[in-house]
Every structure is written in C-alpha cells, then in structure tokens.
PDB file of N, CA and C in Angstrom:
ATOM      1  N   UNK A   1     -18.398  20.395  33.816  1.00  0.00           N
ATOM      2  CA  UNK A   1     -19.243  20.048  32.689  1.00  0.00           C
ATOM      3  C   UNK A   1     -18.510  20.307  31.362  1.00  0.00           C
ATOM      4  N   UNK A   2     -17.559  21.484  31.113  1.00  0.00           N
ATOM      5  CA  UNK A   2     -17.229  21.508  30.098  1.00  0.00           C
ATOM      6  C   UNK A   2     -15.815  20.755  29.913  1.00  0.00           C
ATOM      7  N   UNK A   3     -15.411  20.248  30.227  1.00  0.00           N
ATOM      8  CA  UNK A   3     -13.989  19.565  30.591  1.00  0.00           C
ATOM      9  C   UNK A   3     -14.738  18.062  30.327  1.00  0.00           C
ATOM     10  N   UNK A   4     -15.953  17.663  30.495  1.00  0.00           N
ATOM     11  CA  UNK A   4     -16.269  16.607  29.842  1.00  0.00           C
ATOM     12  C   UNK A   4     -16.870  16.526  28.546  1.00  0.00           C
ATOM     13  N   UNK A   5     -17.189  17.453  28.398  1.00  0.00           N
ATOM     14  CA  UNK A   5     -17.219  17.543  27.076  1.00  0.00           C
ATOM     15  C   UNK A   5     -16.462  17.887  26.160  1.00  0.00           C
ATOM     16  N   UNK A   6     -15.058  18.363  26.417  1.00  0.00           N
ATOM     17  CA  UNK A   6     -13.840  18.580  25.917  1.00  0.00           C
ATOM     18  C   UNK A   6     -13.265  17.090  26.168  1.00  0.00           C
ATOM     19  N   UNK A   7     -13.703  16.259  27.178  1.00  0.00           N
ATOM     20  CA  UNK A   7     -12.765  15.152  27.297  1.00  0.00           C
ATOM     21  C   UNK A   7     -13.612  13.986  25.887  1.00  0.00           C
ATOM     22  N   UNK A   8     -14.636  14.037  26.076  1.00  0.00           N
ATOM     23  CA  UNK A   8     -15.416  13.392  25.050  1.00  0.00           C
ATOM     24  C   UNK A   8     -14.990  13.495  23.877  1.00  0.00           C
ATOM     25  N   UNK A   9     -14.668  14.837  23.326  1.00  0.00           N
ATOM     26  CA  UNK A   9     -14.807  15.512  21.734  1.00  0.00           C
ATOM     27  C   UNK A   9     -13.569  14.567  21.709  1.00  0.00           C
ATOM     28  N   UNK A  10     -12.510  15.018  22.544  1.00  0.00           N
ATOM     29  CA  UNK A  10     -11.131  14.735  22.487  1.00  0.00           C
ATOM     30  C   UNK A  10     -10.990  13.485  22.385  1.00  0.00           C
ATOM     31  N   UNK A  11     -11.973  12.239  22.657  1.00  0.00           N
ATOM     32  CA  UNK A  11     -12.002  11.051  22.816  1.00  0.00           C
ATOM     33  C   UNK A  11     -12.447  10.546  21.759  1.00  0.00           C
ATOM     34  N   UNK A  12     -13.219  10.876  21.364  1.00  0.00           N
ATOM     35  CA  UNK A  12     -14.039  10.856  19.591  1.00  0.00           C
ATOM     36  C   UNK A  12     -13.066  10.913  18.840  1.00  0.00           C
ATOM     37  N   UNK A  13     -12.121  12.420  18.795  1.00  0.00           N
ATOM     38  CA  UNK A  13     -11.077  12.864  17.626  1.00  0.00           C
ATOM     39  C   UNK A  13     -10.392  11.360  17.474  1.00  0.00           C
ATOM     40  N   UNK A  14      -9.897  11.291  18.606  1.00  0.00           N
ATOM     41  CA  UNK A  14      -9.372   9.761  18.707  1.00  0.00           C
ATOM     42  C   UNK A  14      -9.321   8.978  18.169  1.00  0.00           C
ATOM     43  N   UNK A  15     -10.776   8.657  18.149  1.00  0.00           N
ATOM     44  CA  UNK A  15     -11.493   7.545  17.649  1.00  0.00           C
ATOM     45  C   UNK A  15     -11.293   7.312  16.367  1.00  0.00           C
ATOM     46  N   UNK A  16     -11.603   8.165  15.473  1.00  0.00           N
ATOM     47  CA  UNK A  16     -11.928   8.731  14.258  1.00  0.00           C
ATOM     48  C   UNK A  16     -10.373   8.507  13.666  1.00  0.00           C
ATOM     49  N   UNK A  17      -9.264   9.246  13.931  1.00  0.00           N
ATOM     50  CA  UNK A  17      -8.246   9.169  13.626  1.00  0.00           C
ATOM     51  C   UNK A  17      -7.494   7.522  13.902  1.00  0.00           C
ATOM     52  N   UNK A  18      -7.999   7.104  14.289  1.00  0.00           N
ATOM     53  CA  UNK A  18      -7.605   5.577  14.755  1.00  0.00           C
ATOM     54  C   UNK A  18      -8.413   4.814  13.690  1.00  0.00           C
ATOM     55  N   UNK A  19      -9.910   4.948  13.002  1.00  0.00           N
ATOM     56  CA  UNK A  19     -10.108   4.443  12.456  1.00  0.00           C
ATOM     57  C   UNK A  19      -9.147   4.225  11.024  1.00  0.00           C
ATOM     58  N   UNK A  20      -9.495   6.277  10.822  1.00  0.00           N
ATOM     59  CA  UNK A  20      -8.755   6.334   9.203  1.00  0.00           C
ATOM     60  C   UNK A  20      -7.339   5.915   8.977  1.00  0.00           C
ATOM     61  N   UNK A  21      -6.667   5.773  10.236  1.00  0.00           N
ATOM     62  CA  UNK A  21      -4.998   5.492   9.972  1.00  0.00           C
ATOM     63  C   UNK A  21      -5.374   3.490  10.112  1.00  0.00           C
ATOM     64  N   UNK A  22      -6.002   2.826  10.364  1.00  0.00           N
ATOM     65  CA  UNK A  22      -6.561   1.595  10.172  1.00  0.00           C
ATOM     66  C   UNK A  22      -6.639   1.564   8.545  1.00  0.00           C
ATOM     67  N   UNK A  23      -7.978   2.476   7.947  1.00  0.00           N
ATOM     68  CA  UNK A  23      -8.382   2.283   6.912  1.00  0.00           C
ATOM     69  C   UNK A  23      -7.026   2.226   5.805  1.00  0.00           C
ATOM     70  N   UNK A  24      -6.377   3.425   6.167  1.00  0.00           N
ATOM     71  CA  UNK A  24      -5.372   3.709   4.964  1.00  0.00           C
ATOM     72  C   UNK A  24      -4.322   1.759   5.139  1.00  0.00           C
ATOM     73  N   UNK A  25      -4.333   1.476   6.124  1.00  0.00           N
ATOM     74  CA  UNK A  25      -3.083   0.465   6.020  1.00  0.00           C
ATOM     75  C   UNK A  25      -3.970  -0.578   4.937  1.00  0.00           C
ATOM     76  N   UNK A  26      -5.441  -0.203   5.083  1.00  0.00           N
ATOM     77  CA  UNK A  26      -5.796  -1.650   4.251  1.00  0.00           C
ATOM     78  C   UNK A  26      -5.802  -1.428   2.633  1.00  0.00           C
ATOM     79  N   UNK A  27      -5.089  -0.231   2.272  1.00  0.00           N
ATOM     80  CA  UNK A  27      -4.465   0.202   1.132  1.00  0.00           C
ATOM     81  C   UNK A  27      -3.442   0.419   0.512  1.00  0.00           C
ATOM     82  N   UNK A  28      -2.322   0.049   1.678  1.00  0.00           N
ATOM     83  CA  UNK A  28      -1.252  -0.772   1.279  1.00  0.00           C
ATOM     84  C   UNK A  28      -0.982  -0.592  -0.305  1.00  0.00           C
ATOM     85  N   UNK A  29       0.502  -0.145  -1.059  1.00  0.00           N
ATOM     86  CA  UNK A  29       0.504  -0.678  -2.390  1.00  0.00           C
ATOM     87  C   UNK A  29       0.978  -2.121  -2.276  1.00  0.00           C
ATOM     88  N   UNK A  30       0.707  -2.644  -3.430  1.00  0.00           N
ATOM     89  CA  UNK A  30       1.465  -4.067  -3.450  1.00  0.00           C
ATOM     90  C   UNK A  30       2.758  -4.529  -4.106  1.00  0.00           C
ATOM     91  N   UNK A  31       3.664  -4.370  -3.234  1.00  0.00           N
ATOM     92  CA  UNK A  31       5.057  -4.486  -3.611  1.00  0.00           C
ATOM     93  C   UNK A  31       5.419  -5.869  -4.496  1.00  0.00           C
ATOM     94  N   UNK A  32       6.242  -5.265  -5.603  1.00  0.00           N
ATOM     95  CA  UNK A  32       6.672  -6.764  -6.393  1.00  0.00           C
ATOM     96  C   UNK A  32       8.073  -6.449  -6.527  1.00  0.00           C
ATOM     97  N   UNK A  33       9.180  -7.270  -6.871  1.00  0.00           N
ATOM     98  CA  UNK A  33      10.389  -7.328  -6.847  1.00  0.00           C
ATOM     99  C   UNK A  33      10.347  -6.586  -8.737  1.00  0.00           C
ATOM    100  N   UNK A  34      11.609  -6.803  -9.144  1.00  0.00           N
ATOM    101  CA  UNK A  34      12.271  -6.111 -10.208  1.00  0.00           C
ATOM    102  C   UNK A  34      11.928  -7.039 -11.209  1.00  0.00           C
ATOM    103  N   UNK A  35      12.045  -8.190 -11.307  1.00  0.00           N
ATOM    104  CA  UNK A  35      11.342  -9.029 -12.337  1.00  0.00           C
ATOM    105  C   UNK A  35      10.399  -9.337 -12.353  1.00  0.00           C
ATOM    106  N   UNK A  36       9.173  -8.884 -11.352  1.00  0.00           N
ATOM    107  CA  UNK A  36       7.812  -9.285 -11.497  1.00  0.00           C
ATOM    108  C   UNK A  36       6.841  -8.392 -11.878  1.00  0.00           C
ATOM    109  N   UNK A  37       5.912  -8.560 -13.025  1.00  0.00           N
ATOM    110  CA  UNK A  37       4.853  -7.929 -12.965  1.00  0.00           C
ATOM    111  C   UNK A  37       3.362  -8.378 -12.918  1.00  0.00           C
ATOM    112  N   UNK A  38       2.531  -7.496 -12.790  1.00  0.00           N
ATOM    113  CA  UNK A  38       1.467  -8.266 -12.304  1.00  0.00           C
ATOM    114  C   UNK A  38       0.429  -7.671 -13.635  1.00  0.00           C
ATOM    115  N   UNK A  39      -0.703  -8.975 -13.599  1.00  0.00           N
ATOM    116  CA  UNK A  39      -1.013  -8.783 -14.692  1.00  0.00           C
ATOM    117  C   UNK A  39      -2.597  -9.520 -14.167  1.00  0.00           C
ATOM    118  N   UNK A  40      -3.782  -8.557 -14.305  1.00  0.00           N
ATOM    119  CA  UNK A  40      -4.524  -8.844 -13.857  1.00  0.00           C
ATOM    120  C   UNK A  40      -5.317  -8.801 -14.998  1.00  0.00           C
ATOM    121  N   UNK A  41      -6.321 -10.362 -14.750  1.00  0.00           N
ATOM    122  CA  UNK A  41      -7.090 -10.999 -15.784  1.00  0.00           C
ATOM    123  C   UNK A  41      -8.380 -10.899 -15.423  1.00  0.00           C
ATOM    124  N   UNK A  42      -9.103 -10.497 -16.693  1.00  0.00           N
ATOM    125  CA  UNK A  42     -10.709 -10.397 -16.364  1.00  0.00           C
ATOM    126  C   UNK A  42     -11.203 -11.669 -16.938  1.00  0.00           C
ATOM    127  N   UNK A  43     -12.030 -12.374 -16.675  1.00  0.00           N
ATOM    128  CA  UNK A  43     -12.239 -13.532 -17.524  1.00  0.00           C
ATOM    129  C   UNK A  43     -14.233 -13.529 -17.678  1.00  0.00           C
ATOM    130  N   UNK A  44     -14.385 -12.764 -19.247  1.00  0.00           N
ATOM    131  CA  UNK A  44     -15.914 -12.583 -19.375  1.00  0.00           C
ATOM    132  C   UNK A  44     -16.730 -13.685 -20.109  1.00  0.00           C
ATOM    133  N   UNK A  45     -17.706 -13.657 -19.635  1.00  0.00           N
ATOM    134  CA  UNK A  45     -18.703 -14.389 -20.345  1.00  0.00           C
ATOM    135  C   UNK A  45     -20.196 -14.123 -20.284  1.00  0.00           C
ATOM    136  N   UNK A  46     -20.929 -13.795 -21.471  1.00  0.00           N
ATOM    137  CA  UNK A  46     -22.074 -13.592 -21.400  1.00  0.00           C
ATOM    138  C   UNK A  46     -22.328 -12.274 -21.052  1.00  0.00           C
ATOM    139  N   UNK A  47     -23.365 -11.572 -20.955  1.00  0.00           N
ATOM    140  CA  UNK A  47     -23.448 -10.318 -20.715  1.00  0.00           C
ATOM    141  C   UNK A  47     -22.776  -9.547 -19.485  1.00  0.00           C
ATOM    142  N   UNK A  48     -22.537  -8.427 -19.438  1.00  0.00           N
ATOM    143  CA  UNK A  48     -21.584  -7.931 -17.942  1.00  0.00           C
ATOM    144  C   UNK A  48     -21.551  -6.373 -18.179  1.00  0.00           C
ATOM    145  N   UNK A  49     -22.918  -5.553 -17.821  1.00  0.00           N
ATOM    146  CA  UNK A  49     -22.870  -4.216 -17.527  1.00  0.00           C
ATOM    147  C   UNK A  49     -22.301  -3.900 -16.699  1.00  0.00           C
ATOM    148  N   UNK A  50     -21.625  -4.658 -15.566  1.00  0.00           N
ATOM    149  CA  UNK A  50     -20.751  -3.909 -14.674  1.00  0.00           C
ATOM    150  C   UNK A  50     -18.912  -3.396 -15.305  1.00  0.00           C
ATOM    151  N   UNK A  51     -18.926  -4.165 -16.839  1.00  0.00           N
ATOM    152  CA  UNK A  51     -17.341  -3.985 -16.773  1.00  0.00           C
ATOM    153  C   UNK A  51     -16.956  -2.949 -16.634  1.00  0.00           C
ATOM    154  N   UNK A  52     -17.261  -1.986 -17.384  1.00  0.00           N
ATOM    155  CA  UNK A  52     -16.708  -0.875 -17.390  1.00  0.00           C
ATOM    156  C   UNK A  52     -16.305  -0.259 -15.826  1.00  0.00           C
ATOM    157  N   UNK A  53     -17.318  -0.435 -15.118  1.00  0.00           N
ATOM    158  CA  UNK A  53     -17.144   0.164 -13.970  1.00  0.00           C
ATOM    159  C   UNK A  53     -15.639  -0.660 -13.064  1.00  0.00           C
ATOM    160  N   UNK A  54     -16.192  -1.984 -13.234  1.00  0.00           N
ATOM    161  CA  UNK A  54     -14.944  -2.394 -12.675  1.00  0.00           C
ATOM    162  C   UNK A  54     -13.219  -2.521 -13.198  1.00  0.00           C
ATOM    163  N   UNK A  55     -13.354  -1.764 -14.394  1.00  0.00           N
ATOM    164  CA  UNK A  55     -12.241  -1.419 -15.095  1.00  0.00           C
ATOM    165  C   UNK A  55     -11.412  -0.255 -14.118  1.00  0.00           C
ATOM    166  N   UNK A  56     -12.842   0.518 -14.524  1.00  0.00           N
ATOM    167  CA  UNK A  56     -12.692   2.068 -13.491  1.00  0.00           C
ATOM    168  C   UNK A  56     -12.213   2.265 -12.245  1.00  0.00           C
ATOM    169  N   UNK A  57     -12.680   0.805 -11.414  1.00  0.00           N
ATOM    170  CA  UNK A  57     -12.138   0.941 -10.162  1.00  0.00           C
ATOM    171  C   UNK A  57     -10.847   0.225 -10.041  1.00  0.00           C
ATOM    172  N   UNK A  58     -10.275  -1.058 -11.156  1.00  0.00           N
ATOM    173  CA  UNK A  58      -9.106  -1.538 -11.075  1.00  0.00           C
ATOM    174  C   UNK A  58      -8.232   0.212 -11.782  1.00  0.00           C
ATOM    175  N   UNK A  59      -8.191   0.981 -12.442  1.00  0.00           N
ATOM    176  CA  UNK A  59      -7.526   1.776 -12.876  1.00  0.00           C
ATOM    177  C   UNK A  59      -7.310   2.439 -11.822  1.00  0.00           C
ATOM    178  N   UNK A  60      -8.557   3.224 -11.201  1.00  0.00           N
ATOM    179  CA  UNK A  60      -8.259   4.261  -9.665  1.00  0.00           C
ATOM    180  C   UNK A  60      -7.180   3.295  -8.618  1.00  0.00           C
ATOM    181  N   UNK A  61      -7.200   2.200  -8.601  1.00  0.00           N
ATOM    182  CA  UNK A  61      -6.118   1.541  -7.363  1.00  0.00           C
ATOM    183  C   UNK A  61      -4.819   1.628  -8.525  1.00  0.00           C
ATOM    184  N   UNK A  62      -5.039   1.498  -9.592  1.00  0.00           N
ATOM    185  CA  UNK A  62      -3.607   1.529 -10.631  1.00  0.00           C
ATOM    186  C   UNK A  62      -3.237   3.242 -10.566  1.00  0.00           C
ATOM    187  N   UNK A  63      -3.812   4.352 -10.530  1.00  0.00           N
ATOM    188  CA  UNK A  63      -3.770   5.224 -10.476  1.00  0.00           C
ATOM    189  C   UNK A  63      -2.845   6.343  -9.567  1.00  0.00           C
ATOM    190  N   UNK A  64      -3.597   5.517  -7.932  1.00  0.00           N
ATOM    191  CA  UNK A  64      -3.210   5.727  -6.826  1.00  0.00           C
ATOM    192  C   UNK A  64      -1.941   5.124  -5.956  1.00  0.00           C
ATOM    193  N   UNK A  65      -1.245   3.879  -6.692  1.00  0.00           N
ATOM    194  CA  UNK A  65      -0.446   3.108  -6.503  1.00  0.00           C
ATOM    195  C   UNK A  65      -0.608   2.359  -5.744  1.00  0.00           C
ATOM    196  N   UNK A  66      -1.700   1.929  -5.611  1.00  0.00           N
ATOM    197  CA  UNK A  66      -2.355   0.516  -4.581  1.00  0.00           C
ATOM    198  C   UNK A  66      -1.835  -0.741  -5.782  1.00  0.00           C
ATOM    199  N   UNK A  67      -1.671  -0.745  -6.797  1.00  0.00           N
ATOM    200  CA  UNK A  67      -2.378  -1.477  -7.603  1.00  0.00           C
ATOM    201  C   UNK A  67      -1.711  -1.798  -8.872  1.00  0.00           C
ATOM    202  N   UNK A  68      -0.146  -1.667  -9.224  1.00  0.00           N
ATOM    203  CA  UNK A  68       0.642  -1.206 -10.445  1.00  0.00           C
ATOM    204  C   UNK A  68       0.051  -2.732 -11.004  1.00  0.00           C
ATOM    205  N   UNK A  69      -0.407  -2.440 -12.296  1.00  0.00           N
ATOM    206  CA  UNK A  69      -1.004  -4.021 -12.961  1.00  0.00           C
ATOM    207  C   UNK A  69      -1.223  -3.325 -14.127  1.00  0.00           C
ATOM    208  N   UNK A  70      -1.046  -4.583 -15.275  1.00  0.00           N
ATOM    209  CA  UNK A  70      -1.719  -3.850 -16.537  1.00  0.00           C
ATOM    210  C   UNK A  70      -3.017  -4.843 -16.467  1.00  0.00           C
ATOM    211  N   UNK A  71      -3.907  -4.981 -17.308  1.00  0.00           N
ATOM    212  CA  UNK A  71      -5.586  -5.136 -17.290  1.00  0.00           C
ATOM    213  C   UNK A  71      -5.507  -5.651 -18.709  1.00  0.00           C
ATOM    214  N   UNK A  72      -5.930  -7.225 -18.436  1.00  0.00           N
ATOM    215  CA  UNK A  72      -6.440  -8.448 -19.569  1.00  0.00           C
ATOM    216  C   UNK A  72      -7.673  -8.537 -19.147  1.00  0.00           C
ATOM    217  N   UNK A  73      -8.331  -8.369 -20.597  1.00  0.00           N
ATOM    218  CA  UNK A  73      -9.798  -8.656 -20.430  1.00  0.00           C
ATOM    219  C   UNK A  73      -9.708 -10.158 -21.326  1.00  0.00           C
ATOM    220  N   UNK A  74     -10.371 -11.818 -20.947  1.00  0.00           N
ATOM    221  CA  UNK A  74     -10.584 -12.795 -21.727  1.00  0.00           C
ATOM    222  C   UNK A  74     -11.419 -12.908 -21.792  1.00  0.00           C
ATOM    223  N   UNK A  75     -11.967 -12.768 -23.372  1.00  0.00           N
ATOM    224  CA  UNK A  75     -13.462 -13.316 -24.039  1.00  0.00           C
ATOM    225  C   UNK A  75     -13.677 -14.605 -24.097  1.00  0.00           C
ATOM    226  N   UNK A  76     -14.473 -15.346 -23.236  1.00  0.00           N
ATOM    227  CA  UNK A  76     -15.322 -16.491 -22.993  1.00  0.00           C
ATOM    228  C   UNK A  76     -16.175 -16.758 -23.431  1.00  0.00           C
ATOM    229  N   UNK A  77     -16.653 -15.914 -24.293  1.00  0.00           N
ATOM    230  CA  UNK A  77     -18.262 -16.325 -24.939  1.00  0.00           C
ATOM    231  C   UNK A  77     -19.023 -14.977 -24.928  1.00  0.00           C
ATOM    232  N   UNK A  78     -18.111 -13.501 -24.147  1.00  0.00           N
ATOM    233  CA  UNK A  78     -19.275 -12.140 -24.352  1.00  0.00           C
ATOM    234  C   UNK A  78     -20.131 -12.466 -25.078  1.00  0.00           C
ATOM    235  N   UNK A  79     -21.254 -11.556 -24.815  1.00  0.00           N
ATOM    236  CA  UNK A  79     -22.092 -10.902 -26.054  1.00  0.00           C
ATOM    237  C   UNK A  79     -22.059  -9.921 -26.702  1.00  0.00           C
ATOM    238  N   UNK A  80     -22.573  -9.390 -27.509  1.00  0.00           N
ATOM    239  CA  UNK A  80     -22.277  -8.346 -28.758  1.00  0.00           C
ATOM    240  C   UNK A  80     -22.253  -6.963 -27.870  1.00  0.00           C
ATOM    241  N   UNK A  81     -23.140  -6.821 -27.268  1.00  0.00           N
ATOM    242  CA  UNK A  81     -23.068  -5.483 -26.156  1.00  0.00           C
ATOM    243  C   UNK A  81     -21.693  -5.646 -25.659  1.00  0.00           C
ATOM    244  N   UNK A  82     -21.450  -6.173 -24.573  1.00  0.00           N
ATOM    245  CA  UNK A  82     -19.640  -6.993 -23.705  1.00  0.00           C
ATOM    246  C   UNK A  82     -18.739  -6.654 -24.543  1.00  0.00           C
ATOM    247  N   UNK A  83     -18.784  -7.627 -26.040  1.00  0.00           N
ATOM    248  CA  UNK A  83     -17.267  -7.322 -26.302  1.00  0.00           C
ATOM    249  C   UNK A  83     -17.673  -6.102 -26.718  1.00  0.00           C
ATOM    250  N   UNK A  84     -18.283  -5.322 -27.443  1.00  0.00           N
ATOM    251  CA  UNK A  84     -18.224  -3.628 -28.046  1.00  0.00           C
ATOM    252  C   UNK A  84     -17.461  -2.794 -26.675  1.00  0.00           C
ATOM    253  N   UNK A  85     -18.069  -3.132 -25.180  1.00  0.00           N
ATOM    254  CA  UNK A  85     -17.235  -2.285 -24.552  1.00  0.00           C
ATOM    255  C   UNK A  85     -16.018  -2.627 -24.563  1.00  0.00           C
ATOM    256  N   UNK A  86     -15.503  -4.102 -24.351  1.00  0.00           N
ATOM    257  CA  UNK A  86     -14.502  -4.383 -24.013  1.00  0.00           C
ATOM    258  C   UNK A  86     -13.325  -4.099 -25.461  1.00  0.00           C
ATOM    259  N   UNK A  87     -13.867  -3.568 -26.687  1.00  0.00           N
ATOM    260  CA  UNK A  87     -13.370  -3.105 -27.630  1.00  0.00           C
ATOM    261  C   UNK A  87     -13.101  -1.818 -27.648  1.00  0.00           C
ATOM    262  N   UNK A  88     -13.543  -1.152 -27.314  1.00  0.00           N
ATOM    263  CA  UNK A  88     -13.731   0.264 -26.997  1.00  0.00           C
ATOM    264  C   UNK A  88     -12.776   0.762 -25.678  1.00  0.00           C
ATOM    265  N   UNK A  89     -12.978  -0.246 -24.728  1.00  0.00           N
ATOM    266  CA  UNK A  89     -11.858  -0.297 -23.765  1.00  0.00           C
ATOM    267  C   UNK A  89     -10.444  -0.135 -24.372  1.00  0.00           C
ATOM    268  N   UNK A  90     -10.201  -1.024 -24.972  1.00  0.00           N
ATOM    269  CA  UNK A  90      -9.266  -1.694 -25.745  1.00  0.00           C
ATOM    270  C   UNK A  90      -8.410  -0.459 -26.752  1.00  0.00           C
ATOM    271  N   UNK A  91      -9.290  -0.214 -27.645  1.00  0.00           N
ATOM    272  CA  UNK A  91      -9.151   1.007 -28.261  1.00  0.00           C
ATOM    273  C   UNK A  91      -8.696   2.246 -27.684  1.00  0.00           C
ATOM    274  N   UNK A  92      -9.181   2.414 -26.375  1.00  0.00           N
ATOM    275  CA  UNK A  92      -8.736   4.079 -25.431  1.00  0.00           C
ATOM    276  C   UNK A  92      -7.891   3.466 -24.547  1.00  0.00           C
ATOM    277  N   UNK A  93      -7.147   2.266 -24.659  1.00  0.00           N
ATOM    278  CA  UNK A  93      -5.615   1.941 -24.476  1.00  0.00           C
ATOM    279  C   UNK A  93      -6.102   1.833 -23.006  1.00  0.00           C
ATOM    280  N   UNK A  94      -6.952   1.480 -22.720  1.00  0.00           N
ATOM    281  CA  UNK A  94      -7.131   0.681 -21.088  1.00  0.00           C
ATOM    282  C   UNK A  94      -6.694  -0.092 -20.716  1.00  0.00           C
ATOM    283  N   UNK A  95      -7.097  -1.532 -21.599  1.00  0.00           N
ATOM    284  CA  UNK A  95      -7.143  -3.069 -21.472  1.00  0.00           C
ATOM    285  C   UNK A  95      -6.585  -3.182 -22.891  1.00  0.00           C
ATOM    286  N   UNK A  96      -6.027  -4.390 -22.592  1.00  0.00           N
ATOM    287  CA  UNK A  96      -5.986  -5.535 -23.615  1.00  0.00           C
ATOM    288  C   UNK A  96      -6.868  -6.945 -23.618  1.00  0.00           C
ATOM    289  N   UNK A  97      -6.856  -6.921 -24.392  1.00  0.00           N
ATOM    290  CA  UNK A  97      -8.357  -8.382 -24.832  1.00  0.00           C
ATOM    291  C   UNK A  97      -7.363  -9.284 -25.724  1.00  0.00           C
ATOM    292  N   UNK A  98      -7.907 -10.934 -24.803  1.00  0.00           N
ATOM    293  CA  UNK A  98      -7.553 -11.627 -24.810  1.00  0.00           C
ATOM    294  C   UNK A  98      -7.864 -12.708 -24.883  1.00  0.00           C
ATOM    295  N   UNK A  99      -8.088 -13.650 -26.368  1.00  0.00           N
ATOM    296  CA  UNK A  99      -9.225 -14.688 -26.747  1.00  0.00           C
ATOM    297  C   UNK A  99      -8.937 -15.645 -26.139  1.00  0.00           C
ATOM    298  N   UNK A 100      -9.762 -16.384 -26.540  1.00  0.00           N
ATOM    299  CA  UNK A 100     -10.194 -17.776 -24.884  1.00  0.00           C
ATOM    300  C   UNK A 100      -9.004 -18.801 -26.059  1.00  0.00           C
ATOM    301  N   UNK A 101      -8.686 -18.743 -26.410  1.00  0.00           N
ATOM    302  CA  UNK A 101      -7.300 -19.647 -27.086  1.00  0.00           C
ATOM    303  C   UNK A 101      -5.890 -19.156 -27.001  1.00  0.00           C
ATOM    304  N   UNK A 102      -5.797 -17.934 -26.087  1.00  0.00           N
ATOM    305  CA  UNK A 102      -4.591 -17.234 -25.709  1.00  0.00           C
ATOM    306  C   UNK A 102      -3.774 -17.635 -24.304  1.00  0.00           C
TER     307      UNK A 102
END
C-alpha cells in the first residue's frame, strides 16, 4: 500500500515537472541577428483602459528577456483620457508615441 502511494506521488512529481519544463520552452527569448531590432507597434484608437496594462506586460517579457523590443505607441484617433496615458507613458521613458502621419 505504501509503495503505491510512493509510486503515485512519484508519478505526479513527474507530471508536474514535465508540465513546467513544457511551459518554460513556450518562453523562449526571441533571437534576432546583429542588425536587427525589433520594434513593437501599438496602434490606438478611441478609448483603451487596458493600455497601460498591456504596456506592463510587453515590459515584464522585455524585462525577463523573452522580449528585447522597444514600444511605439500610434495615435489613430485616441481620446483625451488614451493619449494623457499614452503621454505620461511617454514621459516615464516607456514608450514612444507615434502620430498616424509617421
């Protein structure tokens, strides 16, 4: 009885460790050669309470080295709320903003 339940636990640990060494590969950094950089574009329009957050989470993968990119935000038409963050972003050297004629 206890040898199966040692074989179980032991089968679980397994498990578990098979998942997270899965998970980590799908975090991968993303390799670029010596002349390339990557340059990731937000393209806003109209209201968007989520930016900030999704700034936050493009920075944590920039952070962690999933993710080496610098961060363009393009104004499409925001609204007065939108661009203030995306100014403010801008300002604490996050992002750069980038008018819809750029």
């Amino acid at each position: 009885m206890l040898w199966n339940i040692l074989g179980a636990a032991a089968f679980a640990a397994l498990v578990i460790l098979l998942c997270w060494a899965l998970r980590g590969l799908t975090l991968l950094p993303v390799r670029t050669g010596e002349g390339t950089r990557i340059r990731l574009r937000l393209d806003i329009s109209g209201p968007d309470p989520a930016l900030e957050g999704a700034v936050a989470a493009i920075e944590w993968l920039r952070a962690n080295g999933t993710l080496r990119c610098e961060i363009e935000l393009r104004d499409l038409g925001a609204d007065e709320a939108t661009r203030a963050v995306m100014e403010a972003l801008c300002r604490a050297g996050r992002v750069s903003i980038v008018n819809e004629g750029e």
